[in-house]
N, C-alpha and C. Protein backbone atom coordinates (compact mmCIF):
# COMPACT_ATOMS: atom_id res chain seq x y z
N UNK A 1 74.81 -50.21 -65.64
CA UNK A 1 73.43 -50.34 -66.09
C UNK A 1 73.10 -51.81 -66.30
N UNK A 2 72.13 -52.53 -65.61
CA UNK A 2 71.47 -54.20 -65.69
C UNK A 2 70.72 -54.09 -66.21
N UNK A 3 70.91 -53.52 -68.20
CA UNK A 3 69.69 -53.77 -68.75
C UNK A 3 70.06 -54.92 -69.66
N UNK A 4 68.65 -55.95 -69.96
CA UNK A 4 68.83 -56.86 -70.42
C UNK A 4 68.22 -57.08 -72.12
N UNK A 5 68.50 -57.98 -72.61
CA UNK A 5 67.95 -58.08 -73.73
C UNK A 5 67.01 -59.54 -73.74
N UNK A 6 65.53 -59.55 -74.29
CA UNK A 6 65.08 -60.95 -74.07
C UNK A 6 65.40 -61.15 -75.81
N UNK A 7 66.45 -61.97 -75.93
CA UNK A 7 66.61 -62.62 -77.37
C UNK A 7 65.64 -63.74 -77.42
N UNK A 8 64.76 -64.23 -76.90
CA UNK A 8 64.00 -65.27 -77.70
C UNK A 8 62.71 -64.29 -77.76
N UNK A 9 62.73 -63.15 -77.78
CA UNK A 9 61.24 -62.23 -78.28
C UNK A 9 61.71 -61.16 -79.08
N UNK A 10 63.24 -61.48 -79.42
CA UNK A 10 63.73 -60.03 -80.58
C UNK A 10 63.80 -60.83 -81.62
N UNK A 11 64.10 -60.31 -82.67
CA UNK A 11 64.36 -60.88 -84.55
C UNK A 11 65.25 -59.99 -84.71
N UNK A 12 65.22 -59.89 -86.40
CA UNK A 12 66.40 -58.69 -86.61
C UNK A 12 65.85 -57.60 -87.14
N UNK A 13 64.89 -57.38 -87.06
CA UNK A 13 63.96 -55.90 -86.91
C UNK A 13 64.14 -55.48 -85.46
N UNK A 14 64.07 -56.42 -84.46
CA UNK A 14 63.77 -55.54 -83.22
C UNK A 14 64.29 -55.96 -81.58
N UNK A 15 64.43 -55.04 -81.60
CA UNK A 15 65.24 -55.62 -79.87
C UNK A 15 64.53 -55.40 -78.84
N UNK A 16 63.68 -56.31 -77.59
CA UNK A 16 63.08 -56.25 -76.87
C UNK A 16 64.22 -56.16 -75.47
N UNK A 17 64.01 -55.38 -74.67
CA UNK A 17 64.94 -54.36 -73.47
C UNK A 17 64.09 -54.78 -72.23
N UNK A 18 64.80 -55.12 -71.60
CA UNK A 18 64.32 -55.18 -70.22
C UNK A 18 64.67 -54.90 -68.88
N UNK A 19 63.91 -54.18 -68.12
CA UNK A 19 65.06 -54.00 -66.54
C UNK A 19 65.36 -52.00 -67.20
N UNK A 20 64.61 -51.10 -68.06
CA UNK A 20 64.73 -50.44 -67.91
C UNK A 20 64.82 -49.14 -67.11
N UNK A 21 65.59 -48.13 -66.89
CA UNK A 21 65.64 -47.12 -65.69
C UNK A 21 65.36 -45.90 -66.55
N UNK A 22 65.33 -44.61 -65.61
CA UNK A 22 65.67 -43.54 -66.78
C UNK A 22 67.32 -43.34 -66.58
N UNK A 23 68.19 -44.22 -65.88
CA UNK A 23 69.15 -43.88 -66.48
C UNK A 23 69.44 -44.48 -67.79
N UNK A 24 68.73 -45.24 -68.05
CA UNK A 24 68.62 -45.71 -69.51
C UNK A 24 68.76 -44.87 -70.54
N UNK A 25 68.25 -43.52 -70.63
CA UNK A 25 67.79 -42.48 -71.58
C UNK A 25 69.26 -42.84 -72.54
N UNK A 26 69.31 -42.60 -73.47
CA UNK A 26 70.36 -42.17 -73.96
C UNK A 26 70.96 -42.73 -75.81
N UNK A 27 71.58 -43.00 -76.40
CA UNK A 27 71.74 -43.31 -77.87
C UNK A 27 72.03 -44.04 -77.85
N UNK A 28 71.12 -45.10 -78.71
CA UNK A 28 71.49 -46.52 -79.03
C UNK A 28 71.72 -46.99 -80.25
N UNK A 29 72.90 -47.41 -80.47
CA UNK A 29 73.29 -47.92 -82.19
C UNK A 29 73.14 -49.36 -82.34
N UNK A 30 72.65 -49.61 -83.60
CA UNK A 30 72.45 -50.81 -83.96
C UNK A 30 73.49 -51.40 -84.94
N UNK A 31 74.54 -52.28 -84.92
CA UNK A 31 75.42 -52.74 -85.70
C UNK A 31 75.00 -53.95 -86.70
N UNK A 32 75.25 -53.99 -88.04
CA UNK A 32 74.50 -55.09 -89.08
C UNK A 32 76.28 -55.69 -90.05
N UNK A 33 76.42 -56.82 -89.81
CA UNK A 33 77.72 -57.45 -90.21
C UNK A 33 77.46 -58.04 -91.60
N UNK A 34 77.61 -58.08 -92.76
CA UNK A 34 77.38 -58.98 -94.11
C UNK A 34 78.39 -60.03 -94.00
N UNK A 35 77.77 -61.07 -95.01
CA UNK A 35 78.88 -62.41 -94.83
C UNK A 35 79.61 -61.94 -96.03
N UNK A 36 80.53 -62.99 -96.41
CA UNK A 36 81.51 -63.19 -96.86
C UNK A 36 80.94 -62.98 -98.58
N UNK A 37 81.40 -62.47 -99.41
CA UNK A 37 83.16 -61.57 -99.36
C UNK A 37 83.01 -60.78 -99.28
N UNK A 38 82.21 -59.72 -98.91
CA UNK A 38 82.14 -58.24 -98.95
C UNK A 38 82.76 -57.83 -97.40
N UNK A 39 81.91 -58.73 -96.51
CA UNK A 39 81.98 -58.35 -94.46
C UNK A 39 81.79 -56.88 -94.54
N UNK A 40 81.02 -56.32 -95.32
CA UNK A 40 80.21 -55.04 -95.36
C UNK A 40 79.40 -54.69 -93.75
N UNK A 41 79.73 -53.86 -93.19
CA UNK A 41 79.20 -52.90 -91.71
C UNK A 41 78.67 -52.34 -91.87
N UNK A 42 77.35 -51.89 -91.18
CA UNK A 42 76.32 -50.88 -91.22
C UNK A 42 75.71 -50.80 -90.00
N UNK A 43 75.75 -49.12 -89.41
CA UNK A 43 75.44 -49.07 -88.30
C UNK A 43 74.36 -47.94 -88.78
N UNK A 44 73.40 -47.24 -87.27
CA UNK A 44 72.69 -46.22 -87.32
C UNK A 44 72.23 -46.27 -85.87
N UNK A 45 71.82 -45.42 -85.81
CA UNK A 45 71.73 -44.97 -83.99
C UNK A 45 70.61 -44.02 -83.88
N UNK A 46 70.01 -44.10 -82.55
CA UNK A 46 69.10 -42.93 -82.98
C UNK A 46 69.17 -42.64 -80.98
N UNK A 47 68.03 -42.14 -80.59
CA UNK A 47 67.86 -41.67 -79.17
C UNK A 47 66.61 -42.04 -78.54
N UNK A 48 66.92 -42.98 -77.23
CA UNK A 48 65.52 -42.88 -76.79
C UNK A 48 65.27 -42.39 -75.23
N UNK A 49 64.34 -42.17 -74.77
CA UNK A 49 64.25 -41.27 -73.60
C UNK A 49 63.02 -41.99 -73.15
N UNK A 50 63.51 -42.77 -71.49
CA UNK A 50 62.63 -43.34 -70.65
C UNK A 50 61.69 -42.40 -69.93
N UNK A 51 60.37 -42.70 -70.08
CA UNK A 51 59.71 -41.46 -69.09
C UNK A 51 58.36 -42.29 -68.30
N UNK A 52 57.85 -41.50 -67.68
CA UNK A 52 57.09 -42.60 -66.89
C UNK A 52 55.92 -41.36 -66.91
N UNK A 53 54.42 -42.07 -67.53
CA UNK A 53 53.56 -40.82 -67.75
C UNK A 53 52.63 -40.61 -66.53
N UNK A 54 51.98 -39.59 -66.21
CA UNK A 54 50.91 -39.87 -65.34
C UNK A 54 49.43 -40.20 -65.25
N UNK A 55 49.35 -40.56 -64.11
CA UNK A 55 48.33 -41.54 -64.22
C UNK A 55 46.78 -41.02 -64.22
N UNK A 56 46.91 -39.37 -64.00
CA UNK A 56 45.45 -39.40 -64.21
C UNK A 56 46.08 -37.49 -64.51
N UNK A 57 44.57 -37.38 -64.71
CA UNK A 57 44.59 -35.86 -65.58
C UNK A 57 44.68 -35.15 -64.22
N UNK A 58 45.08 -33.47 -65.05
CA UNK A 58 45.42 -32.70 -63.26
C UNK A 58 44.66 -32.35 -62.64
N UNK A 59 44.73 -31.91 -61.50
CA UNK A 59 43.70 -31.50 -60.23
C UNK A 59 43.42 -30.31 -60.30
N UNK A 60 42.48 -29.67 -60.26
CA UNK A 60 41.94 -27.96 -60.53
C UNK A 60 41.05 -28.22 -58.81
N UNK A 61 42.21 -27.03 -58.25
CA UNK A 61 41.39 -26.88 -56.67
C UNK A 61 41.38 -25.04 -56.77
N UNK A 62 40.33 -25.05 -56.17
CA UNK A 62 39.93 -23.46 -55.55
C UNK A 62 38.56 -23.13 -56.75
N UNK A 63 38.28 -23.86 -57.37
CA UNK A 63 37.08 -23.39 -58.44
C UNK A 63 36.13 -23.27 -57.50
N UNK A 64 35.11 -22.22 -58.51
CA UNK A 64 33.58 -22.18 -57.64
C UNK A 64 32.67 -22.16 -58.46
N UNK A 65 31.49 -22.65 -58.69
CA UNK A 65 30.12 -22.94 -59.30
C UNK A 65 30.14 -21.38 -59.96
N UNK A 66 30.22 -20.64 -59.19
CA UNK A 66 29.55 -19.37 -60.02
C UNK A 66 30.44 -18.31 -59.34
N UNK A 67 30.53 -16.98 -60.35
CA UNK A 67 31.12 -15.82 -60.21
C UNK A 67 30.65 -14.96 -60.25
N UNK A 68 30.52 -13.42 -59.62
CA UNK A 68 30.36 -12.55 -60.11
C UNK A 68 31.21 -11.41 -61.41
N UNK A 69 30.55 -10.51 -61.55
CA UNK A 69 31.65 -9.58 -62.25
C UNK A 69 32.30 -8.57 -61.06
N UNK A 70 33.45 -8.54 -61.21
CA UNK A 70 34.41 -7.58 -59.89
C UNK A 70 34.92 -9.18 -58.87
N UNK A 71 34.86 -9.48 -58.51
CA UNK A 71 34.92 -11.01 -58.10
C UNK A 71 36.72 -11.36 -58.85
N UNK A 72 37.62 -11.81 -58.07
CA UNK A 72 39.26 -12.73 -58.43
C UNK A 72 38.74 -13.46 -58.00
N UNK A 73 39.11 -14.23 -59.57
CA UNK A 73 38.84 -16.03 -59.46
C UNK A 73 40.35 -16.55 -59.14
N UNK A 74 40.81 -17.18 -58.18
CA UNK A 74 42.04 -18.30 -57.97
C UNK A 74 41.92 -19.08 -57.99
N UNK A 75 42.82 -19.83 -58.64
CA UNK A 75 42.59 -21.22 -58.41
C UNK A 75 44.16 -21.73 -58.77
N UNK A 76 44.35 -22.82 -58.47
CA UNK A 76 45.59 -24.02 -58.30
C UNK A 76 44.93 -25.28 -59.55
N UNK A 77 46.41 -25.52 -60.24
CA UNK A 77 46.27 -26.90 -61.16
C UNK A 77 47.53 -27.49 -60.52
N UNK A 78 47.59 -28.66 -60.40
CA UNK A 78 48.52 -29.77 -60.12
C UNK A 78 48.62 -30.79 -60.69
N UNK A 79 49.19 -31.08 -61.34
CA UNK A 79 50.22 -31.94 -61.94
C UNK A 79 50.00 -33.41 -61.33
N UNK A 80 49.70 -34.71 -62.23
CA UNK A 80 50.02 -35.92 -61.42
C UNK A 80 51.81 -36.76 -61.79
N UNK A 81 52.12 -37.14 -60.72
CA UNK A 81 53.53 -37.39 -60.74
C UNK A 81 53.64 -38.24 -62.19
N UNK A 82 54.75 -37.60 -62.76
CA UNK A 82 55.37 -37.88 -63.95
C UNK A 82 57.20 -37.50 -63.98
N UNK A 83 57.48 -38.71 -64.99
CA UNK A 83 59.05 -37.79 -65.24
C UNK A 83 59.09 -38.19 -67.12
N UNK A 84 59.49 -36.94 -67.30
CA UNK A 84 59.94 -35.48 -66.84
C UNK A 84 58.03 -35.30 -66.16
N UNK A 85 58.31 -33.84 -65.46
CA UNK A 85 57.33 -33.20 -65.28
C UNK A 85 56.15 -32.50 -66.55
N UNK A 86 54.98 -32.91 -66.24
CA UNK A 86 54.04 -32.47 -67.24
C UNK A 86 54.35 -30.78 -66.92
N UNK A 87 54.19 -30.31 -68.44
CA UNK A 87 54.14 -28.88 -68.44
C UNK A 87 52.76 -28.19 -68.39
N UNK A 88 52.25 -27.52 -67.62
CA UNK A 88 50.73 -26.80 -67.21
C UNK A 88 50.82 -25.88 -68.23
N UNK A 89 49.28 -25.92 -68.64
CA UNK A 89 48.55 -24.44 -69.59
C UNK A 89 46.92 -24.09 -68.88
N UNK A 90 47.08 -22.99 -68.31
CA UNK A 90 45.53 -22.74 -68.33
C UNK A 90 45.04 -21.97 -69.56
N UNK A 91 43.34 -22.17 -69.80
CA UNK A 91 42.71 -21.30 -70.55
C UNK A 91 41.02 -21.03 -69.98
N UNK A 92 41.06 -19.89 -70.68
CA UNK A 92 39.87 -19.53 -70.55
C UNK A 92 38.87 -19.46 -71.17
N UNK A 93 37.74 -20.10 -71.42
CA UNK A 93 36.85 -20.33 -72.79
C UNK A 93 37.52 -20.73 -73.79
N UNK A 94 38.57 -21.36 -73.90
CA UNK A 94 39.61 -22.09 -74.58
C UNK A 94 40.48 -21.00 -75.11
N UNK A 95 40.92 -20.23 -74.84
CA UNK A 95 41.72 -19.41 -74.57
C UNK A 95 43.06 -19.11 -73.53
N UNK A 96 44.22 -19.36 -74.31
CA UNK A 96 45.41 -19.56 -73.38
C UNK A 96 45.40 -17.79 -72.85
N UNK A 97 45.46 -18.20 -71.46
CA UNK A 97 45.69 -17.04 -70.64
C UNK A 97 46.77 -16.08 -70.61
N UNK A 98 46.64 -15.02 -70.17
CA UNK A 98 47.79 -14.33 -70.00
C UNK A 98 49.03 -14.33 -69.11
N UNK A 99 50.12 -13.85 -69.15
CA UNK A 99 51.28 -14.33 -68.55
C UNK A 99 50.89 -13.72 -67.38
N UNK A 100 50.35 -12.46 -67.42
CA UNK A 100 49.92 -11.79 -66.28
C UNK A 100 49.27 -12.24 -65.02
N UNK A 101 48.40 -13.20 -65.84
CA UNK A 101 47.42 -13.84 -64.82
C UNK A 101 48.04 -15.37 -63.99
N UNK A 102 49.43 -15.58 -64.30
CA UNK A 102 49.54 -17.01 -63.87
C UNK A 102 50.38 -16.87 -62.97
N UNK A 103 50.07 -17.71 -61.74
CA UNK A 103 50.78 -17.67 -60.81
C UNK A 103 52.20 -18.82 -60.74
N UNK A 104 53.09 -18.80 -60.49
CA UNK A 104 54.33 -19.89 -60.54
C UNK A 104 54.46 -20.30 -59.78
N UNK A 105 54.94 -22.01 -59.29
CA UNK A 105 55.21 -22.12 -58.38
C UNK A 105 56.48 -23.41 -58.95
N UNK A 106 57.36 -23.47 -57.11
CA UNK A 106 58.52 -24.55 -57.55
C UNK A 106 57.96 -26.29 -58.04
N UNK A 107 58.59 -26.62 -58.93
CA UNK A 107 58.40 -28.24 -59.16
C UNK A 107 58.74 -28.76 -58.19
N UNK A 108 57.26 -30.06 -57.52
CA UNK A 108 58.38 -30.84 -56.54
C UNK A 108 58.73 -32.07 -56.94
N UNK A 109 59.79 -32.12 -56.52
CA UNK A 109 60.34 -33.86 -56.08
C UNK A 109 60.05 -34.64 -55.53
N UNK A 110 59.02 -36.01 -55.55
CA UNK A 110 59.29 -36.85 -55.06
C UNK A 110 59.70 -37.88 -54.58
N UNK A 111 59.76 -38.66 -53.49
CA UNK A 111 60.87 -39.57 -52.94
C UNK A 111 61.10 -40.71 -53.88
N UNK A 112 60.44 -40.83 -54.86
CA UNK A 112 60.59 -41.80 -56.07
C UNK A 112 61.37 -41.53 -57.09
N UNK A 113 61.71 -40.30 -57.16
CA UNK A 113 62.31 -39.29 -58.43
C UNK A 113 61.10 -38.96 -59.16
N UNK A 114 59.90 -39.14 -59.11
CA UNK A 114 58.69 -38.63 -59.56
C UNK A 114 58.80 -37.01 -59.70
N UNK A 115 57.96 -36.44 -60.99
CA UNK A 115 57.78 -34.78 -60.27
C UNK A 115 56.65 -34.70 -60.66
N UNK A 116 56.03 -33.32 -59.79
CA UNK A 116 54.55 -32.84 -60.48
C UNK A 116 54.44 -31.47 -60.47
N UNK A 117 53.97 -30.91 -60.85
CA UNK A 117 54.23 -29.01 -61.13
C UNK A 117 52.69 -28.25 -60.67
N UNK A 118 52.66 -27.26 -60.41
CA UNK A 118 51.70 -26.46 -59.95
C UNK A 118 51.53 -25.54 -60.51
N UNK A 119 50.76 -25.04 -61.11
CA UNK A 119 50.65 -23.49 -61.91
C UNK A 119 49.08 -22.72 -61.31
N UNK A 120 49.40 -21.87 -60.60
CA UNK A 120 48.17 -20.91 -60.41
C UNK A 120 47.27 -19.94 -61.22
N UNK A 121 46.56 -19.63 -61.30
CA UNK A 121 45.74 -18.57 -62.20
C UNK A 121 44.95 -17.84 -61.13
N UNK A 122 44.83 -16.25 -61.54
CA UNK A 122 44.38 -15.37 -60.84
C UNK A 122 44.39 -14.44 -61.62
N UNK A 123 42.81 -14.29 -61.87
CA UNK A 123 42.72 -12.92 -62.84
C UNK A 123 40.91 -12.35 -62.15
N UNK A 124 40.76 -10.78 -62.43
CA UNK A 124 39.78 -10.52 -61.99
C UNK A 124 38.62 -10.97 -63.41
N UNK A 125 37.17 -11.14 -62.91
CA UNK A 125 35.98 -11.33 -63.46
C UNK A 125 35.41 -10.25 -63.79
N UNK A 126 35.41 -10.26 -65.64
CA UNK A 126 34.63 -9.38 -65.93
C UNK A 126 33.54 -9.82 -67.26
N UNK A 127 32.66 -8.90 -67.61
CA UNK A 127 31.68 -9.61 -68.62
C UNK A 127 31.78 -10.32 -69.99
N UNK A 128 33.26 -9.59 -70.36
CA UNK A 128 33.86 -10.60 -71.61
C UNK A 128 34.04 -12.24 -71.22
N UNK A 129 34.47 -12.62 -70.08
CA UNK A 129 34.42 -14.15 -69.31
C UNK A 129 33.56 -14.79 -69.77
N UNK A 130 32.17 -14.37 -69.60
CA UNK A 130 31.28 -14.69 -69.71
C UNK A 130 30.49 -15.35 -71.09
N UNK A 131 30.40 -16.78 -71.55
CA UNK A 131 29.85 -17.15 -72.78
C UNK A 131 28.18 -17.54 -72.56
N UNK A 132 27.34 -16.91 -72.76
CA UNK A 132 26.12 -16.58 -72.65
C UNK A 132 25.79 -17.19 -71.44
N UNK A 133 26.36 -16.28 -70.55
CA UNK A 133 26.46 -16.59 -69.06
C UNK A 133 26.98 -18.00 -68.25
N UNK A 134 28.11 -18.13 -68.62
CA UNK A 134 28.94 -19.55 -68.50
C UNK A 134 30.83 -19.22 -68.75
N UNK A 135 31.25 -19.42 -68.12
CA UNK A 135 32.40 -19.42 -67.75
C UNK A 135 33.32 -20.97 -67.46
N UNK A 136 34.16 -21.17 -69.02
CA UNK A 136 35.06 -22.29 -68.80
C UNK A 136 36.51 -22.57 -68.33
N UNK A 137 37.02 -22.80 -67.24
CA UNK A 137 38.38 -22.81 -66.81
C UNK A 137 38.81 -23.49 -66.99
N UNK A 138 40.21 -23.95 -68.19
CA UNK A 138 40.68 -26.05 -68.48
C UNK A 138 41.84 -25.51 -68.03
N UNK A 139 42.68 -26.20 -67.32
CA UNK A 139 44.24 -26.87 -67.68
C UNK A 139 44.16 -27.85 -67.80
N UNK A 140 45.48 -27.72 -68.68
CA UNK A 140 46.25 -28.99 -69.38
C UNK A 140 47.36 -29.35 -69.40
N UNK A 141 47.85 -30.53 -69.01
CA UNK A 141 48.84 -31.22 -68.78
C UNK A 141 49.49 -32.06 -69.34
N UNK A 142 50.65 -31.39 -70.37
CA UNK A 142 51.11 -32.44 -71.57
C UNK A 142 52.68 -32.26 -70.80
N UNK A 143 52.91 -33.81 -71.54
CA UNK A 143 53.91 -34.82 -71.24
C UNK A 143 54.77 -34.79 -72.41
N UNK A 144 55.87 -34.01 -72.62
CA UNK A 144 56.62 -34.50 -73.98
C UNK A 144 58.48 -34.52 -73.63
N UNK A 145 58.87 -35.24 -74.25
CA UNK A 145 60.46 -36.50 -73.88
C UNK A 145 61.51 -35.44 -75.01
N UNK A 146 62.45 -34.57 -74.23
CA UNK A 146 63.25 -34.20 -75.58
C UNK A 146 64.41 -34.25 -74.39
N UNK A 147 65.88 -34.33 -76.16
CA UNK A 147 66.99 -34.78 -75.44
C UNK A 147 67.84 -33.78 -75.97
N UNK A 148 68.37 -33.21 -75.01
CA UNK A 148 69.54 -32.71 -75.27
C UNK A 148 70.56 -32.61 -76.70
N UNK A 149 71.23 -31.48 -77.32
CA UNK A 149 72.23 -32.11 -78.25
C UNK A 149 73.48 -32.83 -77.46
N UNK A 150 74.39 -34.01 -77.92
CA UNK A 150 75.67 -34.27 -77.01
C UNK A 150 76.11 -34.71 -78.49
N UNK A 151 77.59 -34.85 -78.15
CA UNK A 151 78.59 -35.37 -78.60
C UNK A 151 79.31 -36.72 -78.64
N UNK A 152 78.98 -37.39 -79.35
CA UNK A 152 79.33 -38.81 -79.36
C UNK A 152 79.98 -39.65 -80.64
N UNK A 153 81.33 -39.64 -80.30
CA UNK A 153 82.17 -40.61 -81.02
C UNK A 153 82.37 -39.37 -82.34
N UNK A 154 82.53 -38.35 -82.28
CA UNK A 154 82.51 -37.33 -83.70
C UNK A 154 81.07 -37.01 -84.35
N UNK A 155 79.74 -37.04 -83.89
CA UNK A 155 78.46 -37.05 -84.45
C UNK A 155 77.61 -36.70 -83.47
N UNK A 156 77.15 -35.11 -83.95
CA UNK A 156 76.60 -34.24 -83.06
C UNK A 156 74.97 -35.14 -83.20
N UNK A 157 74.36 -35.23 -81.81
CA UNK A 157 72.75 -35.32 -81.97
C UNK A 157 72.15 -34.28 -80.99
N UNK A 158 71.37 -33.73 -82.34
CA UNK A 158 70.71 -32.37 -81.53
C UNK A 158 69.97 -32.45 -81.59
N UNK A 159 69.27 -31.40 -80.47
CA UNK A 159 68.19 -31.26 -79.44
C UNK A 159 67.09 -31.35 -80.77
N UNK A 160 65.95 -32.03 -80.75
CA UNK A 160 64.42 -32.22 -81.69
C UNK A 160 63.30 -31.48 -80.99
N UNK A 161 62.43 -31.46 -81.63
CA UNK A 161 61.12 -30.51 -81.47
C UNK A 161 60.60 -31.93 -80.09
N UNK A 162 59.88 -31.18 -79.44
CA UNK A 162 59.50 -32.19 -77.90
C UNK A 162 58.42 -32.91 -78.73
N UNK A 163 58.42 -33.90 -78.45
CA UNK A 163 57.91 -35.22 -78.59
C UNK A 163 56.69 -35.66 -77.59
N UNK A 164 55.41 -35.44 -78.25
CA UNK A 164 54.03 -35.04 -77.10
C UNK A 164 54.08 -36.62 -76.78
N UNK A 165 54.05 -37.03 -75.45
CA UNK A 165 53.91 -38.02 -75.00
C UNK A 165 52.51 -38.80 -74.85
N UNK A 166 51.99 -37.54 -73.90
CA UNK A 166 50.39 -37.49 -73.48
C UNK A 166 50.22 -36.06 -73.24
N UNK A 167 48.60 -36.31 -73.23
CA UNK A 167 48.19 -34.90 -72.88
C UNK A 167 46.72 -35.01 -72.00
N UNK A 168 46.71 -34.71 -70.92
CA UNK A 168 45.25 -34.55 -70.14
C UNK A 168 44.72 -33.47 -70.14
N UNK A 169 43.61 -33.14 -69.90
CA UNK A 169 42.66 -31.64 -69.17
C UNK A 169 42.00 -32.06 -68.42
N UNK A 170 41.70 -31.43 -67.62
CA UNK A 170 40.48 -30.95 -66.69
C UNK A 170 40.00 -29.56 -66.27
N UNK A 171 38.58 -29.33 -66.55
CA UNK A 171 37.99 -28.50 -67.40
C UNK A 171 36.45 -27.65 -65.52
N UNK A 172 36.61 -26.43 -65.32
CA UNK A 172 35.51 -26.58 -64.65
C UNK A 172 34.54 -25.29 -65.37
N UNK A 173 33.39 -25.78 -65.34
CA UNK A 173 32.14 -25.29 -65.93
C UNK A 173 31.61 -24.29 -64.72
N UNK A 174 31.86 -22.79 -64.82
CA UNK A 174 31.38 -22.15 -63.79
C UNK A 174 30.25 -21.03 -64.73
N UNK A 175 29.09 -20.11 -63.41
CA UNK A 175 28.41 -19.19 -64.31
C UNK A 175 28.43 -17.98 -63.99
N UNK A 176 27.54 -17.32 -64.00
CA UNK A 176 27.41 -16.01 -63.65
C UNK A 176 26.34 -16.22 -62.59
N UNK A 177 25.70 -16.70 -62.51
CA UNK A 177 24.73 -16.97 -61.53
C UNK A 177 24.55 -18.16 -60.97
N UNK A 178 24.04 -18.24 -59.44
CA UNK A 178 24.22 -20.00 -58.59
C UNK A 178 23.94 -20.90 -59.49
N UNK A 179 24.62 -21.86 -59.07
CA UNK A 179 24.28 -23.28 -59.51
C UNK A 179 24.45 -23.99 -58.49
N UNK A 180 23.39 -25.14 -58.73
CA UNK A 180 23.58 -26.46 -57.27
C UNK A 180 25.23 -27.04 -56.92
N UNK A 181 25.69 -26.58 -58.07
CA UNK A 181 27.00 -27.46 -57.57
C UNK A 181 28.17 -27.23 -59.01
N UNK A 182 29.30 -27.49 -58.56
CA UNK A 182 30.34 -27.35 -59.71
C UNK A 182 29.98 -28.57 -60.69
N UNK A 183 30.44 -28.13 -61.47
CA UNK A 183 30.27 -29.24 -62.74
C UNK A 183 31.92 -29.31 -63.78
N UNK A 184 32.47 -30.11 -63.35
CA UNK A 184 34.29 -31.03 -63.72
C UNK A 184 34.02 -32.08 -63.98
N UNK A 185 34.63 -32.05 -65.37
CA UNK A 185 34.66 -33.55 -66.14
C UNK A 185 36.43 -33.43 -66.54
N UNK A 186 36.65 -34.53 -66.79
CA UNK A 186 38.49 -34.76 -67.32
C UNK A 186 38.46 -35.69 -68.65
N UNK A 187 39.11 -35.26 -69.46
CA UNK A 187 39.33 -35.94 -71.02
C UNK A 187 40.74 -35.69 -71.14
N UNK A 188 41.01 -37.27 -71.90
CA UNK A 188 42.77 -37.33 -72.49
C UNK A 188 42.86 -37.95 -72.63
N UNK A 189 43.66 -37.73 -73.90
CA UNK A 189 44.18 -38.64 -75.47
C UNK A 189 44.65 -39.39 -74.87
N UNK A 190 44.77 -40.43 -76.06
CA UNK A 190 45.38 -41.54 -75.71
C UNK A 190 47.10 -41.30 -75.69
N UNK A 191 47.70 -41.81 -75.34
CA UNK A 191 49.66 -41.72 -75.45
C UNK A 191 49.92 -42.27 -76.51
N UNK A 192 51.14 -41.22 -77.25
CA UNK A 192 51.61 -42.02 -78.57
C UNK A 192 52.76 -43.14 -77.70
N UNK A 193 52.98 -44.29 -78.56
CA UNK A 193 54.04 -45.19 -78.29
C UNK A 193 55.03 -44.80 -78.65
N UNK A 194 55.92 -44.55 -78.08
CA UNK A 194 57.38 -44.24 -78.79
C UNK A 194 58.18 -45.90 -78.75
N UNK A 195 58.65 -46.10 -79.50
CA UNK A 195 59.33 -47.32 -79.66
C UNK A 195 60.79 -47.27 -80.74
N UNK A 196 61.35 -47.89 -79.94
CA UNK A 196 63.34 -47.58 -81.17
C UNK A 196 63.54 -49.42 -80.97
N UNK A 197 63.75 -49.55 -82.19
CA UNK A 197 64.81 -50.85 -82.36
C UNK A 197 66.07 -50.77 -82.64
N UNK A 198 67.01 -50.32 -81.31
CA UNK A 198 68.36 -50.76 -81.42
C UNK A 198 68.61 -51.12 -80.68
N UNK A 199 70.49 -51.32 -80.70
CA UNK A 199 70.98 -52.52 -79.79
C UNK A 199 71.20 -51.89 -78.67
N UNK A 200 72.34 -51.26 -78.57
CA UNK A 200 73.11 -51.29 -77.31
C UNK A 200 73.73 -49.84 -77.16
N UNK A 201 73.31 -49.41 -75.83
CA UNK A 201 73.30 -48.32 -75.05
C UNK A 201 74.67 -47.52 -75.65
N UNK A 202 75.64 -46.54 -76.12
CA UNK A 202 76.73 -45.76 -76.18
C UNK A 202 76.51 -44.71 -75.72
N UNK A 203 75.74 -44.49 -74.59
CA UNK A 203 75.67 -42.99 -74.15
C UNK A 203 76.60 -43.03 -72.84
């Protein structure tokens, strides 16, 4: 691993890393030496996990301006390349859908080590859909970094609650009756910073 440290931009709060990979991911302990007479040691370690977010909210293809009732709505969400892969949710009038209704498909790989995921929805149209004749379809595409438990040096670190990275939607506005045209807008939070000040890699 050629990761570097820039010591004229660290102190002893913080270590600035450079030349990171995701093979980087992994537990980093920080060692603290006291002077003389004690030469008292103090270490602590924690975990950090390289991820690379994506760059724009997901793609909703197969929508249509308007539906009838009796009418299967399909449609495709896709994922923009991220690692790890963003995990897909559709809903309906903000309503997470049923398992029934979602279609699966494989994560792909790309030639970068990038991934992006696909999740389908397919359910038939009926008048409950309908919010005073308006029909909302969002997925959403959140990004969250969790690590494994492992074993290191006698000191178990286990697996933590996933850690929301980012989160996008994109949302399409359909009705019960024509409209000139679809109406898709996309909103998403801002990314929390994850940031660790330690030293040096022991994974």
């Amino acid at each position: 691993m050629n990761l570097q440290t820039l010591v004229h931009r660290s102190n002893e709060r913080r270590v600035l890393l450079k030349d990171l990979t995701f093979n980087s991911t992994g537990i980093y302990r920080c060692e603290v030496s006291a002077d003389s007479p004690h030469f008292r040691t103090y270490d602590n370690h924690s975990v950090m996990v390289i991820v690379e977010l994506p760059e724009r909210a997901p793609t909703i293809t197969g929508g249509r301006s308007h539906y009838r009732v009796g009418e299967t709505a399909s449609l495709n969400c896709t994922s923009s390349r991220s690692k790890p892969a963003a995990t897909l949710t559709w809903f309906i009038n903000d309503e997470q859908v049923k398992p029934s209704q979602i279609v699966q498909y494989f994560p792909r790989v790309h030639e970068d080590g990038l991934e992006s995921r696909r999740l389908g929805l397919s359910f038939t149209v009926d008048e409950s859909h309908f919010l005073k004749g308006d029909l909302f379809l969002k997925c959403q595409a959140t990004v969250a970094a969790i690590y494994s438990a492992t074993e290191e040096e006698g000191a178990t670190v286990f697996e933590g609650k996933p850690l929301i990275l980012e989160q996008r939607e994109n949302l399409i506005h359909a009705n019960s009756r024509p409209l000139p045209s679809t109406l898709a807008f996309a909103s998403f939070t801002s990314p929390f910073i994850y940031r660790l000040s330690n030293c040096d890699n022991i994974s």
